[in-house]
PDB file of N, CA and C in Angstrom:
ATOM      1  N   UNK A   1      -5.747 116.982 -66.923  1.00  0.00           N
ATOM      2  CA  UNK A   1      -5.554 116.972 -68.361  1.00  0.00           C
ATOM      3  C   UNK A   1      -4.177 117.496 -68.728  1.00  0.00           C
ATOM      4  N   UNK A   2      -3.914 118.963 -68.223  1.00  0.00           N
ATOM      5  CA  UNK A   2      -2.654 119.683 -68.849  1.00  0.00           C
ATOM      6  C   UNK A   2      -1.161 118.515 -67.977  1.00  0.00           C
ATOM      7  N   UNK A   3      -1.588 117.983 -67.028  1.00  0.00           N
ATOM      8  CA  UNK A   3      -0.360 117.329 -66.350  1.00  0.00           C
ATOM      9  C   UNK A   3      -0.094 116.121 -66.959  1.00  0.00           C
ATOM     10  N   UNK A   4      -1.407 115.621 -67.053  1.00  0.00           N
ATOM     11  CA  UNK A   4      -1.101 113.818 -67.597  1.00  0.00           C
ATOM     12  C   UNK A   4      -0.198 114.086 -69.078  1.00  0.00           C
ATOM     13  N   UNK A   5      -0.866 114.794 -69.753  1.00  0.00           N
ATOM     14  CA  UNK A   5      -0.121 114.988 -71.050  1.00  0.00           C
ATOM     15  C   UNK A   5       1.163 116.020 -71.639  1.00  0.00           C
ATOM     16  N   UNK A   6       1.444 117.223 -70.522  1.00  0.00           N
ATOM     17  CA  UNK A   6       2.145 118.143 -70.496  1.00  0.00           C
ATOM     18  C   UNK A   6       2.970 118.273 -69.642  1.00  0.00           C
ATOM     19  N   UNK A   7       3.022 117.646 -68.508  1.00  0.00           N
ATOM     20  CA  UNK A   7       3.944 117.450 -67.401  1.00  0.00           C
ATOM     21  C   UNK A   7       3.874 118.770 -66.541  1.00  0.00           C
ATOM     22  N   UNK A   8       2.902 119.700 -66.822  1.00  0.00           N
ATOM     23  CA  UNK A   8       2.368 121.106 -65.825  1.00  0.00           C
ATOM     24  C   UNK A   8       1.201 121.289 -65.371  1.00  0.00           C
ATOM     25  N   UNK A   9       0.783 121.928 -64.340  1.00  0.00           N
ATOM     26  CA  UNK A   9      -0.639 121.988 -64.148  1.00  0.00           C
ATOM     27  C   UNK A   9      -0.978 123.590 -64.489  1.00  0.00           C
ATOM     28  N   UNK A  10      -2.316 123.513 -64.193  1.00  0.00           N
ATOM     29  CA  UNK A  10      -3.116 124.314 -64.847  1.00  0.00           C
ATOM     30  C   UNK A  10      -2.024 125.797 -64.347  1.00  0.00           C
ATOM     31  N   UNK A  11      -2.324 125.806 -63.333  1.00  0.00           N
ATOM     32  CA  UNK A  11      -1.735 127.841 -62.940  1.00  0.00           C
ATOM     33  C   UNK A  11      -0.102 127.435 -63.293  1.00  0.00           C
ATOM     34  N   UNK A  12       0.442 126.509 -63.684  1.00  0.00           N
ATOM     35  CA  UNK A  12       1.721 126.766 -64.658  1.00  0.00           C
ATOM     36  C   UNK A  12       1.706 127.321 -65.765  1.00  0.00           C
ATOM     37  N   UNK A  13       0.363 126.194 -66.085  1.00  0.00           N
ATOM     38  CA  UNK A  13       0.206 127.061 -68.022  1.00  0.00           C
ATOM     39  C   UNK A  13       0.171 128.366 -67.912  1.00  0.00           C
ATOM     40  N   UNK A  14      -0.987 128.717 -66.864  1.00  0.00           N
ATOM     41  CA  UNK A  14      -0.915 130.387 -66.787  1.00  0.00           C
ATOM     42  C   UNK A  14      -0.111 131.067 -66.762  1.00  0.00           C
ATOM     43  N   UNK A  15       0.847 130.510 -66.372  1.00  0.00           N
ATOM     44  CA  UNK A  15       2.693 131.357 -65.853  1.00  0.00           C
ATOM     45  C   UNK A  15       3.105 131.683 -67.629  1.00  0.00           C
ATOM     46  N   UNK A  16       2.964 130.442 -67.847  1.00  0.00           N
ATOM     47  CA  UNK A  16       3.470 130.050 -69.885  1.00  0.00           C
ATOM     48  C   UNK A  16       2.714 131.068 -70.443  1.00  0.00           C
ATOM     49  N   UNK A  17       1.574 131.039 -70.325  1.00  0.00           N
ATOM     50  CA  UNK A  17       0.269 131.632 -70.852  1.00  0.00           C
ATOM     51  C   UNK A  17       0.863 133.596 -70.981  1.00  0.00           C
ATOM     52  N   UNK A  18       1.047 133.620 -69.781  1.00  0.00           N
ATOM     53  CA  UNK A  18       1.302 135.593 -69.421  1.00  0.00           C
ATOM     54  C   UNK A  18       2.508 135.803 -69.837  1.00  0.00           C
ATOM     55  N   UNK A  19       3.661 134.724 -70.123  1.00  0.00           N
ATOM     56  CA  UNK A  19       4.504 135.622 -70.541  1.00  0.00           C
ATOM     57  C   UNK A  19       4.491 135.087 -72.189  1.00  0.00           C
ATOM     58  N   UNK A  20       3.490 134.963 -72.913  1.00  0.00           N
ATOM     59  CA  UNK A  20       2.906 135.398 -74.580  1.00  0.00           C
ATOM     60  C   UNK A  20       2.424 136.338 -74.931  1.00  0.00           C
ATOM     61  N   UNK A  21       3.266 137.987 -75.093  1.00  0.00           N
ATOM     62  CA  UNK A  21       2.771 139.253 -75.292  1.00  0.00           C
ATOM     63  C   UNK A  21       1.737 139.467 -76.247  1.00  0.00           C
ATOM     64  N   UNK A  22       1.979 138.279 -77.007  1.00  0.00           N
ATOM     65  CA  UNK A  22       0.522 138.443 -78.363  1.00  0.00           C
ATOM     66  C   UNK A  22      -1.154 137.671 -77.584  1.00  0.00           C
ATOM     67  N   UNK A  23      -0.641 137.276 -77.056  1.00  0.00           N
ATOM     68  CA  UNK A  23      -1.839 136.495 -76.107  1.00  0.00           C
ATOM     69  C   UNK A  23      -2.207 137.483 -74.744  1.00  0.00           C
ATOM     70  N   UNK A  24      -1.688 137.827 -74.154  1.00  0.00           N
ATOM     71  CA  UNK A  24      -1.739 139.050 -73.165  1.00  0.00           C
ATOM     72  C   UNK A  24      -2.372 140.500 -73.789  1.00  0.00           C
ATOM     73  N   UNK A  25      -2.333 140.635 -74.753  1.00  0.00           N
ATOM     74  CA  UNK A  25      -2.778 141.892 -75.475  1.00  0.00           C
ATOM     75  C   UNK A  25      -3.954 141.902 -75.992  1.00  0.00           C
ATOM     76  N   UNK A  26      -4.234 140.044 -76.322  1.00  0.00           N
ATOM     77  CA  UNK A  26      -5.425 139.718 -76.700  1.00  0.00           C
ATOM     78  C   UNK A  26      -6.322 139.932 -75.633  1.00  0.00           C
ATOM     79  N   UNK A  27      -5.490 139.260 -74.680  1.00  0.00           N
ATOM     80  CA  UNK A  27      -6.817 139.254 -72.894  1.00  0.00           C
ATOM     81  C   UNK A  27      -7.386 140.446 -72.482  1.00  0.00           C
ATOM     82  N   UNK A  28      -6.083 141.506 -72.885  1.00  0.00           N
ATOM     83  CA  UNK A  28      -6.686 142.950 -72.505  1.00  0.00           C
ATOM     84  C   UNK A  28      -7.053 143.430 -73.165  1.00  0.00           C
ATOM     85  N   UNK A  29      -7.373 143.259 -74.500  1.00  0.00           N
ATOM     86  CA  UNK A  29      -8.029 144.175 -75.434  1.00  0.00           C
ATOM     87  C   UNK A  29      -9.430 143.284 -75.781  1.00  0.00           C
ATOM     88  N   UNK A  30      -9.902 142.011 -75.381  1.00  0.00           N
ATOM     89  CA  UNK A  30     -10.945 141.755 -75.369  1.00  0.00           C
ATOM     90  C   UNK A  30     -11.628 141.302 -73.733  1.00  0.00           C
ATOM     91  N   UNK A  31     -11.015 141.921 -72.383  1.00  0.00           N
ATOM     92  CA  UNK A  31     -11.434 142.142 -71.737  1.00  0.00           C
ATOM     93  C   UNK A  31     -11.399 143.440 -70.756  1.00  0.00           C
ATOM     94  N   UNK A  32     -10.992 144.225 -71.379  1.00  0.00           N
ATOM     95  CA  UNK A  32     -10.552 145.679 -70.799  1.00  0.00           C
ATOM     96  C   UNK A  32      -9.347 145.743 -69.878  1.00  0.00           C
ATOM     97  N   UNK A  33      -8.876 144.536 -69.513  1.00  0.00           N
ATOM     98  CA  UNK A  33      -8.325 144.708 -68.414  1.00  0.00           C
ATOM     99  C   UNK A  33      -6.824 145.619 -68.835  1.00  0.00           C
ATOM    100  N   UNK A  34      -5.905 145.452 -68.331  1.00  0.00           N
ATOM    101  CA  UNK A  34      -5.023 146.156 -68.288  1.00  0.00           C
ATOM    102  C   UNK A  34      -3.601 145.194 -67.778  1.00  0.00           C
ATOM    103  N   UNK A  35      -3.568 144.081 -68.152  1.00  0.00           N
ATOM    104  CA  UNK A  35      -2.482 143.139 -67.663  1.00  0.00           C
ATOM    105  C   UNK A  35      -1.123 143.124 -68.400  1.00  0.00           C
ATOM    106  N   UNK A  36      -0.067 143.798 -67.464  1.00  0.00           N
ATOM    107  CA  UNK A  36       1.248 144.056 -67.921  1.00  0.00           C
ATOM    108  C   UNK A  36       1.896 145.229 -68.695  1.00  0.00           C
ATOM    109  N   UNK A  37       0.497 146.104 -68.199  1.00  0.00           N
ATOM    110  CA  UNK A  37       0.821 147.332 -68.706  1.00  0.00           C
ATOM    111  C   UNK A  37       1.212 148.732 -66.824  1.00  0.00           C
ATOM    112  N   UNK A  38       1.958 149.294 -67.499  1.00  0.00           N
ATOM    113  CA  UNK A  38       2.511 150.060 -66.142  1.00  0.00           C
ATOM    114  C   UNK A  38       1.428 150.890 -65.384  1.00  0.00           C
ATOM    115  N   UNK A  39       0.915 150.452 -64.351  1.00  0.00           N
ATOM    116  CA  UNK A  39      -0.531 151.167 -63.261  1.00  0.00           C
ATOM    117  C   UNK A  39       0.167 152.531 -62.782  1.00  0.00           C
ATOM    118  N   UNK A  40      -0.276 153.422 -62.417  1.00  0.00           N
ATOM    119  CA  UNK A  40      -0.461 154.376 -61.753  1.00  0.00           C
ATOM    120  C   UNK A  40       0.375 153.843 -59.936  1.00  0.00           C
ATOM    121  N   UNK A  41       0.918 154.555 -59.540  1.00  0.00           N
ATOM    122  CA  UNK A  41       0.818 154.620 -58.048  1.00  0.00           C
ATOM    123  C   UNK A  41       0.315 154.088 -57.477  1.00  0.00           C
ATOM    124  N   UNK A  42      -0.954 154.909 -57.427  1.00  0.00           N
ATOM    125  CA  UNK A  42      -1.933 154.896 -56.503  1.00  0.00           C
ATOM    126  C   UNK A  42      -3.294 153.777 -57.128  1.00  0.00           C
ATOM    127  N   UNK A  43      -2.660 153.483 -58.222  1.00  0.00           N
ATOM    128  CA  UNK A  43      -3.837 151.854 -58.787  1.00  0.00           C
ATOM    129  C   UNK A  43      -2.678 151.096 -57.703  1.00  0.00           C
ATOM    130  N   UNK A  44      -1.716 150.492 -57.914  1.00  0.00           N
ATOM    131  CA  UNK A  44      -0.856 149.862 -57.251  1.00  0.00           C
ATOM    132  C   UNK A  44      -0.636 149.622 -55.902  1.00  0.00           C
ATOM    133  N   UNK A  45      -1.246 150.775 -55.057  1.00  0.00           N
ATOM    134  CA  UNK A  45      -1.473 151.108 -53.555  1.00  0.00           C
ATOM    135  C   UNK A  45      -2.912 150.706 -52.942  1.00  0.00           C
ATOM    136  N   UNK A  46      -3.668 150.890 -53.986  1.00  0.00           N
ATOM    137  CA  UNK A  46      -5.326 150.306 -53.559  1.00  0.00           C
ATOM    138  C   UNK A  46      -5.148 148.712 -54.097  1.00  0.00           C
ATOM    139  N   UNK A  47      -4.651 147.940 -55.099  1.00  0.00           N
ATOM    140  CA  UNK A  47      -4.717 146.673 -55.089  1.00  0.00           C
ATOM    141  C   UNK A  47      -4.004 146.424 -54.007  1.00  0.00           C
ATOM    142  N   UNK A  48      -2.755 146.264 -53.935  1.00  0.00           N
ATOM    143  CA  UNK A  48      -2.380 146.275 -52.705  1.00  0.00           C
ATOM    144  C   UNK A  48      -2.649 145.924 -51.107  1.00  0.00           C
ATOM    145  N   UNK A  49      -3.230 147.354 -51.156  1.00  0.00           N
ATOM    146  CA  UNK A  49      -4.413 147.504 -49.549  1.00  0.00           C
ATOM    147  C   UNK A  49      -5.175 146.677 -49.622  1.00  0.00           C
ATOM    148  N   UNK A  50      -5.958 146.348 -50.617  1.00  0.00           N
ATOM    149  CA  UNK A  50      -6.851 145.776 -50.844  1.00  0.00           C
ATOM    150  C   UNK A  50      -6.537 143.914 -51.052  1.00  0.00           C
ATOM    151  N   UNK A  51      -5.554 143.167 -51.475  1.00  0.00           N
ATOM    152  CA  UNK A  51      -4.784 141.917 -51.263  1.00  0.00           C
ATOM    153  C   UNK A  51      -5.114 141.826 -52.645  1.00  0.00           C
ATOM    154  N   UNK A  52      -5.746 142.531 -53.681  1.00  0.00           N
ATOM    155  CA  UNK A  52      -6.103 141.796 -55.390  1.00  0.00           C
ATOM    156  C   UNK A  52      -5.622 142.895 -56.396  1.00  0.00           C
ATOM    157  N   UNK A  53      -5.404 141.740 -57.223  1.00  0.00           N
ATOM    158  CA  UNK A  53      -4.825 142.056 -58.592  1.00  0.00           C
ATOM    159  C   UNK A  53      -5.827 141.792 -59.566  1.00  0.00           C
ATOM    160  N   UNK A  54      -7.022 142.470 -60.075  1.00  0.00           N
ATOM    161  CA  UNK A  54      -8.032 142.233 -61.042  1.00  0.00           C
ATOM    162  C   UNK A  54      -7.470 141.666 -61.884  1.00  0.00           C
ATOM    163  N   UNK A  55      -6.391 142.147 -62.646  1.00  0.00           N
ATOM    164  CA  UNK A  55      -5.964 141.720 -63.841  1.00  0.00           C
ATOM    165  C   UNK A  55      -4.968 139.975 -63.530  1.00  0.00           C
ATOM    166  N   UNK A  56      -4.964 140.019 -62.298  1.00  0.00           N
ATOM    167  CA  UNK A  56      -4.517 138.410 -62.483  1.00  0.00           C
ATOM    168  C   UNK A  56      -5.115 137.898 -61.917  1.00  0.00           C
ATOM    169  N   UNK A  57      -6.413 137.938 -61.113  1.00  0.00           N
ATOM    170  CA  UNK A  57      -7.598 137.319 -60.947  1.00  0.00           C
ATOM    171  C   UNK A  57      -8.122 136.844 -61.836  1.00  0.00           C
ATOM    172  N   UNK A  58      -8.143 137.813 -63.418  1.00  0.00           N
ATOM    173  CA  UNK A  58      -9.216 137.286 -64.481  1.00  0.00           C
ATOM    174  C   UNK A  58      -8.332 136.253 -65.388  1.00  0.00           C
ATOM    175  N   UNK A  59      -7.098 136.425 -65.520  1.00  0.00           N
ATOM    176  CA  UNK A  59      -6.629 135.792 -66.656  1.00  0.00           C
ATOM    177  C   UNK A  59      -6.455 134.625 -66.773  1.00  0.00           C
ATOM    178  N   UNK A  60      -6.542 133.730 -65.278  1.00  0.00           N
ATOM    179  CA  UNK A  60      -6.826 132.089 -65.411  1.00  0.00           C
ATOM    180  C   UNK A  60      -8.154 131.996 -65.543  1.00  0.00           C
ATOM    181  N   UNK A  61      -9.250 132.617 -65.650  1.00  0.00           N
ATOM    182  CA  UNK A  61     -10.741 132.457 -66.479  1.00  0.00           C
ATOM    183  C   UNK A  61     -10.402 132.397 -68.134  1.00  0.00           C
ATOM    184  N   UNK A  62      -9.953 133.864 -68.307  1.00  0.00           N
ATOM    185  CA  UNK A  62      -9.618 133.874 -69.824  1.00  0.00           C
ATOM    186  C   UNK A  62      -9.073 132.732 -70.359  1.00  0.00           C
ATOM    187  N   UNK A  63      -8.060 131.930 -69.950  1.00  0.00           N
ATOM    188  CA  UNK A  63      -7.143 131.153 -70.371  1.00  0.00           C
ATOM    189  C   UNK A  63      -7.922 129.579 -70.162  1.00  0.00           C
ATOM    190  N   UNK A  64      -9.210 129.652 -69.514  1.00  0.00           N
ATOM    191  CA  UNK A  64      -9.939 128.269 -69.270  1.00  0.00           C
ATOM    192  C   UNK A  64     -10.808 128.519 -70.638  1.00  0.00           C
ATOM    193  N   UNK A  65     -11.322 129.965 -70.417  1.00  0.00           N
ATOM    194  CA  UNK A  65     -12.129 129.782 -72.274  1.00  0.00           C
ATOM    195  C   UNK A  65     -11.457 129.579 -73.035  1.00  0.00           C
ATOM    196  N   UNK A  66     -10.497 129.705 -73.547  1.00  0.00           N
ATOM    197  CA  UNK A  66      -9.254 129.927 -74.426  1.00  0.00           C
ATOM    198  C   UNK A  66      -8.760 127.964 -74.424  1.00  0.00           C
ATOM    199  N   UNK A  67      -8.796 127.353 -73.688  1.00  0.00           N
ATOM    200  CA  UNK A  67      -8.893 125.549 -73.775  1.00  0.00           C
ATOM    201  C   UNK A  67     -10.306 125.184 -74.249  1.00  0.00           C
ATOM    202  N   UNK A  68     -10.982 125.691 -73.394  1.00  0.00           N
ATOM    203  CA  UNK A  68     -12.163 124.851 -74.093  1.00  0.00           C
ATOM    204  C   UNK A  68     -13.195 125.326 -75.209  1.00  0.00           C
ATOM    205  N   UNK A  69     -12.525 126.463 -75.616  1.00  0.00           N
ATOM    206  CA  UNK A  69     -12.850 126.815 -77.326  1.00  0.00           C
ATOM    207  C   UNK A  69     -11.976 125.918 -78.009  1.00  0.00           C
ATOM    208  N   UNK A  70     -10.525 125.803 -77.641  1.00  0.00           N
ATOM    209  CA  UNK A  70      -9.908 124.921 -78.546  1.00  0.00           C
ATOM    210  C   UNK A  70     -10.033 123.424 -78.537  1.00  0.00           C
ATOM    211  N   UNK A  71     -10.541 122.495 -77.250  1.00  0.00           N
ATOM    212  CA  UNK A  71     -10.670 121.269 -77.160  1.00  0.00           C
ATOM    213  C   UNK A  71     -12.253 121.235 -77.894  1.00  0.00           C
ATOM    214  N   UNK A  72     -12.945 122.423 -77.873  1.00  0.00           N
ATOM    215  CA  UNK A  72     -14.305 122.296 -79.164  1.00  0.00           C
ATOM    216  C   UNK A  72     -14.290 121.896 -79.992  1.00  0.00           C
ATOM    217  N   UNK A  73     -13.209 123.617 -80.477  1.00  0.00           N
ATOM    218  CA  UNK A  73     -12.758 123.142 -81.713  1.00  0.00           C
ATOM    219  C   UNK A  73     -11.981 121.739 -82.740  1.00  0.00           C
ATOM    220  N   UNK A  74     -11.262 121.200 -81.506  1.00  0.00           N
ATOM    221  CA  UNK A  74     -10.532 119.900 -82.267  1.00  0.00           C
ATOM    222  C   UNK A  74     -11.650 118.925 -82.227  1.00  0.00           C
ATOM    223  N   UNK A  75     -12.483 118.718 -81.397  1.00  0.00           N
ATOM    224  CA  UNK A  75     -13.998 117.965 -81.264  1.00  0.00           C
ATOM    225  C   UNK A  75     -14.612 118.174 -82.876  1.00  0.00           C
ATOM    226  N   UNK A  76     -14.868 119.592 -82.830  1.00  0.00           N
ATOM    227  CA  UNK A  76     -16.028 119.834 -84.503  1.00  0.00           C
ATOM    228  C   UNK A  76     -15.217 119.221 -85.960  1.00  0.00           C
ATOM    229  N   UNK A  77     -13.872 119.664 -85.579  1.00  0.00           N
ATOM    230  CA  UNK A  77     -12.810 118.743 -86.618  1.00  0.00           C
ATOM    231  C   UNK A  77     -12.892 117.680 -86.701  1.00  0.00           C
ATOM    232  N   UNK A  78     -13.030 117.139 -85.802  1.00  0.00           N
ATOM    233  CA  UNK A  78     -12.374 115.602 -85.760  1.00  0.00           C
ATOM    234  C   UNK A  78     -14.299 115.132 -85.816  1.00  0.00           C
ATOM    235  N   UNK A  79     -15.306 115.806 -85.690  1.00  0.00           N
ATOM    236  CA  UNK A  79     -16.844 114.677 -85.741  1.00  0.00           C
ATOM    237  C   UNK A  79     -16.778 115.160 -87.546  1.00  0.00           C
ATOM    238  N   UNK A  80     -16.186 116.214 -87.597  1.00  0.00           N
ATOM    239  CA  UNK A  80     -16.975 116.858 -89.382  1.00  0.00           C
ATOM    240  C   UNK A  80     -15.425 115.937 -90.598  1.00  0.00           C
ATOM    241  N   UNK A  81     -14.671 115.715 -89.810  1.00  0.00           N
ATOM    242  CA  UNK A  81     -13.669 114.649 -90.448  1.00  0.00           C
ATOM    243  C   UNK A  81     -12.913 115.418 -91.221  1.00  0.00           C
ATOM    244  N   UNK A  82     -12.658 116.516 -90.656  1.00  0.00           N
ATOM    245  CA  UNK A  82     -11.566 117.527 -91.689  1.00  0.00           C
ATOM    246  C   UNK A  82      -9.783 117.113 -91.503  1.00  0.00           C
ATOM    247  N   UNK A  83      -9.204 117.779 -92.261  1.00  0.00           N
ATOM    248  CA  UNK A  83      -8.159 117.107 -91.970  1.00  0.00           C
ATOM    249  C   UNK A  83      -7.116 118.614 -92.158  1.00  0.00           C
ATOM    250  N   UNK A  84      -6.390 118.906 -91.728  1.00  0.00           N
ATOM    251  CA  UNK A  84      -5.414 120.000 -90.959  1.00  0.00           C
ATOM    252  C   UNK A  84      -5.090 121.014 -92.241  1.00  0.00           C
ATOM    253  N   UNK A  85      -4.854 120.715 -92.964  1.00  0.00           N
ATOM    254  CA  UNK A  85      -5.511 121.927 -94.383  1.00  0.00           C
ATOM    255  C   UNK A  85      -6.749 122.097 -94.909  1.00  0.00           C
ATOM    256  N   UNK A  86      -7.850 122.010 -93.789  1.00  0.00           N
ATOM    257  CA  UNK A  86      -9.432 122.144 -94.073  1.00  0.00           C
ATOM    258  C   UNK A  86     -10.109 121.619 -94.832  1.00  0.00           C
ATOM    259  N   UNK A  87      -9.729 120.551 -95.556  1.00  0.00           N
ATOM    260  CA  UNK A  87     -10.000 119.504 -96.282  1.00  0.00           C
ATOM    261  C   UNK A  87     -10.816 118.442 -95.775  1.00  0.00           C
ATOM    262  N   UNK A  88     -11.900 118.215 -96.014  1.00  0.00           N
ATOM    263  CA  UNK A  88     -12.653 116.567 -95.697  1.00  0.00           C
ATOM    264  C   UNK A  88     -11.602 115.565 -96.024  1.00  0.00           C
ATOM    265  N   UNK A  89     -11.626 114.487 -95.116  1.00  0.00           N
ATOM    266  CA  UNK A  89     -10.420 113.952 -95.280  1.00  0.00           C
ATOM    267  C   UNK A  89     -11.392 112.167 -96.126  1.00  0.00           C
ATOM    268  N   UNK A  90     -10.780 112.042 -96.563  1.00  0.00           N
ATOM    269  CA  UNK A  90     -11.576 111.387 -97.845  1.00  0.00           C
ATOM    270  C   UNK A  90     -11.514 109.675 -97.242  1.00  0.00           C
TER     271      UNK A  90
END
């Protein structure tokens, strides 16, 4: 979908996606996470050891709800026949 029409694939958008500080603030403040904010040391030393980054594990999930709330949304628009200033389009 994002390539045929956007010329990127999906974990590009994500690249696009993380560096939108108003959208990143959203991810972490409605999923606790903590993405792009400065870790501790020793948070930094256990992801690490460990090979994962929680916070960029989750955010290509976030960013798949975040399409298909909006490809819904243009769906409920476009069956209820509204037209882009919320208007029934006559």
């Amino acid at each position: 979908m994002l390539k045929e029409h956007y010329g990127f694939d999906f974990m590009e958008f994500c690249t696009i996606c993380a560096g939108e500080k108003e959208l990143v603030s959203e991810f972490n403040r409605l999923t606790g996470h903590q993405m792009g904010v400065p870790r501790s040391g020793l948070d930094k030393a256990i992801d690490e050891a460990c090979g994962r980054d929680p916070d960029v594990e989750a955010f290509p999930d976030f960013i798949k709800m975040c399409l298909l709330l909006w490809d819904s949304h243009d769906k409920v628009i476009e069956a209820e026949g509204i037209s882009g200033n919320g208007q029934r389009k006559q």
